[in-house]
Protein backbone atom coordinates (compact mmCIF):
# COMPACT_ATOMS: atom_id res chain seq x y z
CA UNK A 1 7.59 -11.99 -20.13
CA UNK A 2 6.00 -15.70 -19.27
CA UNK A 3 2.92 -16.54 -20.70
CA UNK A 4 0.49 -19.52 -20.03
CA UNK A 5 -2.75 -20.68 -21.04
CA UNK A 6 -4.44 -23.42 -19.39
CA UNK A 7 -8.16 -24.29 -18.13
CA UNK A 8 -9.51 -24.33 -14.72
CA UNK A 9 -10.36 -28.34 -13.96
CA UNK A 10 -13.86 -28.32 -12.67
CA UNK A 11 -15.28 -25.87 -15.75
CA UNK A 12 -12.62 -25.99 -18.60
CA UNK A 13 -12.72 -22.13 -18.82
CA UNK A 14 -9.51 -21.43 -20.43
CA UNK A 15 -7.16 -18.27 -18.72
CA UNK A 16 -4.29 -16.82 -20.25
CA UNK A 17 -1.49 -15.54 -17.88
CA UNK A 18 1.54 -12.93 -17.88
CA UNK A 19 3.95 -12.15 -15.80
CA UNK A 20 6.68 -9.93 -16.52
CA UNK A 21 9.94 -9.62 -15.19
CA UNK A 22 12.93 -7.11 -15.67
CA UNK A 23 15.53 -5.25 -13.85
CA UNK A 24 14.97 -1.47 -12.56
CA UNK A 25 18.38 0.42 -11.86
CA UNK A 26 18.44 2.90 -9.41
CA UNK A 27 22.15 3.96 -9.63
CA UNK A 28 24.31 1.51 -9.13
CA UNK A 29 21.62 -0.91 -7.65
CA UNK A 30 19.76 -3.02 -9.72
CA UNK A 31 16.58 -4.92 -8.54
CA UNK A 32 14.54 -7.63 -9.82
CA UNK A 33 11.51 -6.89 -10.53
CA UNK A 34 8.20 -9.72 -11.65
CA UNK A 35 4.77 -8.70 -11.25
CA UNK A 36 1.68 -10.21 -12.59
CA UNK A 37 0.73 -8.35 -15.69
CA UNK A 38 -2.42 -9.90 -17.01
CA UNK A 39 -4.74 -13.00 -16.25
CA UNK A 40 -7.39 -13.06 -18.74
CA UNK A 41 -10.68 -15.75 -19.38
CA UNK A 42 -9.98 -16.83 -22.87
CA UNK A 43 -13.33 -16.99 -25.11
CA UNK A 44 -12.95 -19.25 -28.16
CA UNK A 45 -10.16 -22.11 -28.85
CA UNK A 46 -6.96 -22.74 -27.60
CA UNK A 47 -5.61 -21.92 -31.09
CA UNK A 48 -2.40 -19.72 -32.08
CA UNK A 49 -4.55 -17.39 -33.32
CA UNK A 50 -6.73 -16.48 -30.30
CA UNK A 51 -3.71 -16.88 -28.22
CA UNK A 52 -1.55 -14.34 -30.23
CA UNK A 53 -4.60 -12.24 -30.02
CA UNK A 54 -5.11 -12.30 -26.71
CA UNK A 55 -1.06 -12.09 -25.45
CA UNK A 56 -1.32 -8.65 -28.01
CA UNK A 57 -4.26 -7.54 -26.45
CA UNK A 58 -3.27 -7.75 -22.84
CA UNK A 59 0.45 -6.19 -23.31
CA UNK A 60 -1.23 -3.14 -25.08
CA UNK A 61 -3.43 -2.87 -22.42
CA UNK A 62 -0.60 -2.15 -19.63
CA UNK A 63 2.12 -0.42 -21.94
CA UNK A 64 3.98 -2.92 -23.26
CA UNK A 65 2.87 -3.00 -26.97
CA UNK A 66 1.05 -0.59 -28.46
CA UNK A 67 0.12 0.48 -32.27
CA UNK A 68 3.91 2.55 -32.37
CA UNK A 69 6.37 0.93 -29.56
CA UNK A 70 6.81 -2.12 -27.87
CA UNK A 71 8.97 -2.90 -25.14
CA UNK A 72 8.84 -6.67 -24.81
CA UNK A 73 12.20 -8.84 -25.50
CA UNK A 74 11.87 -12.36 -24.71
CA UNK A 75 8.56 -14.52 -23.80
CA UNK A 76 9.14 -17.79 -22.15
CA UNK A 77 6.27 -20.15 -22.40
CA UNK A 78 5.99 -24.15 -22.35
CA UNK A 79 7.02 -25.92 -25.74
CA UNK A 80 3.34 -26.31 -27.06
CA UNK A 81 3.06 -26.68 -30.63
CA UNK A 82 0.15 -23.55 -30.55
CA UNK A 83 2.75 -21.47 -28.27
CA UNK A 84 5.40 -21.29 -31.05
CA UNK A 85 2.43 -20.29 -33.79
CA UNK A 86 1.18 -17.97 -31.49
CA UNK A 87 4.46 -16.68 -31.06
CA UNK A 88 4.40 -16.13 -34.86
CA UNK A 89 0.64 -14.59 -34.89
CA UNK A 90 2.29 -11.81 -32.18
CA UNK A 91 5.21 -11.18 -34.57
CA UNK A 92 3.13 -11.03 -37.85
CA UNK A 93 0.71 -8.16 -35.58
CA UNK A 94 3.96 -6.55 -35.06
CA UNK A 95 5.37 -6.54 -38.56
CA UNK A 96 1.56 -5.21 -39.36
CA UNK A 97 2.26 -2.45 -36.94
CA UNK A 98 6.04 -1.64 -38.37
CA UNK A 99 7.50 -2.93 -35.52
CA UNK A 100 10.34 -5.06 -37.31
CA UNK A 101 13.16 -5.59 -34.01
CA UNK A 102 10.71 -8.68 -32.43
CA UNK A 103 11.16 -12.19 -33.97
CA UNK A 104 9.48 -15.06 -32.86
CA UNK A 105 11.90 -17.63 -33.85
CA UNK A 106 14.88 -15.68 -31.98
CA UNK A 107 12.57 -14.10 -28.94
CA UNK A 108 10.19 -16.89 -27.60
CA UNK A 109 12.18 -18.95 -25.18
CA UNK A 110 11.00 -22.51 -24.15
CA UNK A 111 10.47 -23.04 -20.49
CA UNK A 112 13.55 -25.37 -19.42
CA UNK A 113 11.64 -26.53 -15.88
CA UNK A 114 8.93 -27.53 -18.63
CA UNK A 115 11.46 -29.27 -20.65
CA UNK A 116 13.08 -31.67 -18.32
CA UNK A 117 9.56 -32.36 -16.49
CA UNK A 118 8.54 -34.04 -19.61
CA UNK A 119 12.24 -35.61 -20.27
CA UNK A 120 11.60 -37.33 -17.08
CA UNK A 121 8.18 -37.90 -17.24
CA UNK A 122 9.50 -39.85 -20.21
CA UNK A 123 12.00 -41.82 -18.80
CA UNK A 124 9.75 -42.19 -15.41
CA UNK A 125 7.39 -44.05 -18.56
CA UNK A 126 10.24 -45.97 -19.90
CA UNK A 127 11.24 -47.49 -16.23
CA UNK A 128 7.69 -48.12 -15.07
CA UNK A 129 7.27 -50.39 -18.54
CA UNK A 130 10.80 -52.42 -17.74
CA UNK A 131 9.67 -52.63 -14.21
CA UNK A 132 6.25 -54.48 -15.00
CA UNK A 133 8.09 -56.81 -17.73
CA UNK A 134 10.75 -57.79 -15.66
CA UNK A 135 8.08 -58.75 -12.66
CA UNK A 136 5.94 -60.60 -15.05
């Protein structure tokens, strides 16, 4: 599963997106599937809580959590500081539900195209600096 939350520029209404991807079998084929599961307006804050809420509320909504079963293994979102608490808000719902298997710590994966875009974003910083002290 891939989650996002972001805001739409011109109105800051926040949205919250999944996608979820896995692999049917049919025999001895196996396909890839990834289909948009949920895209959601977001009322309130940007906060783990609402977040957590929200990610629970949408995956019960098309069978992938519910109050007895869940089906989801791994979440990759961005490295946001409210995406690993959130992360943490879905796992406490679980553990409220008695589902014990998911743990945030060991199940949300950080988003590695995320990663190095800010590594060089970084460095892109650090060169653009030298460049205008070495010209001045």
């Amino acid at each position: 599963m891939i989650w996002d939350l972001w805001s739409q520029d011109k109105t800051s209404t926040p949205f919250l997106g999944l996608v979820g991807q896995w692999i049917s079998v049919n025999g001895s084929n196996w396909k890839l599937e990834c289909k948009v599961l949920g895209f959601h307006k977001i009322s309130g804050a940007h906060d783990s809580q609402n977040l957590g809420k929200y990610f629970i509320k949408l995956t019960d909504c098309v069978g992938i959590t519910s109050k007895s079963l869940h089906k989801l293994g791994y979440v990759t979102c961005d490295n946001a500081t409210n995406n690993d608490t959130a992360a943490a808000k879905v796992s406490s719902i679980f553990q409220c539900r008695g589902v014990h298997e998911w743990n945030n710590i060991e199940s949300k994966l950080g988003c590695l195209a995320h990663i190095i875009n800010l590594g060089i974003g970084n460095l892109m910083d650090k060169i653009t600096k030298m460049a205008v002290i070495k010209t001045q």
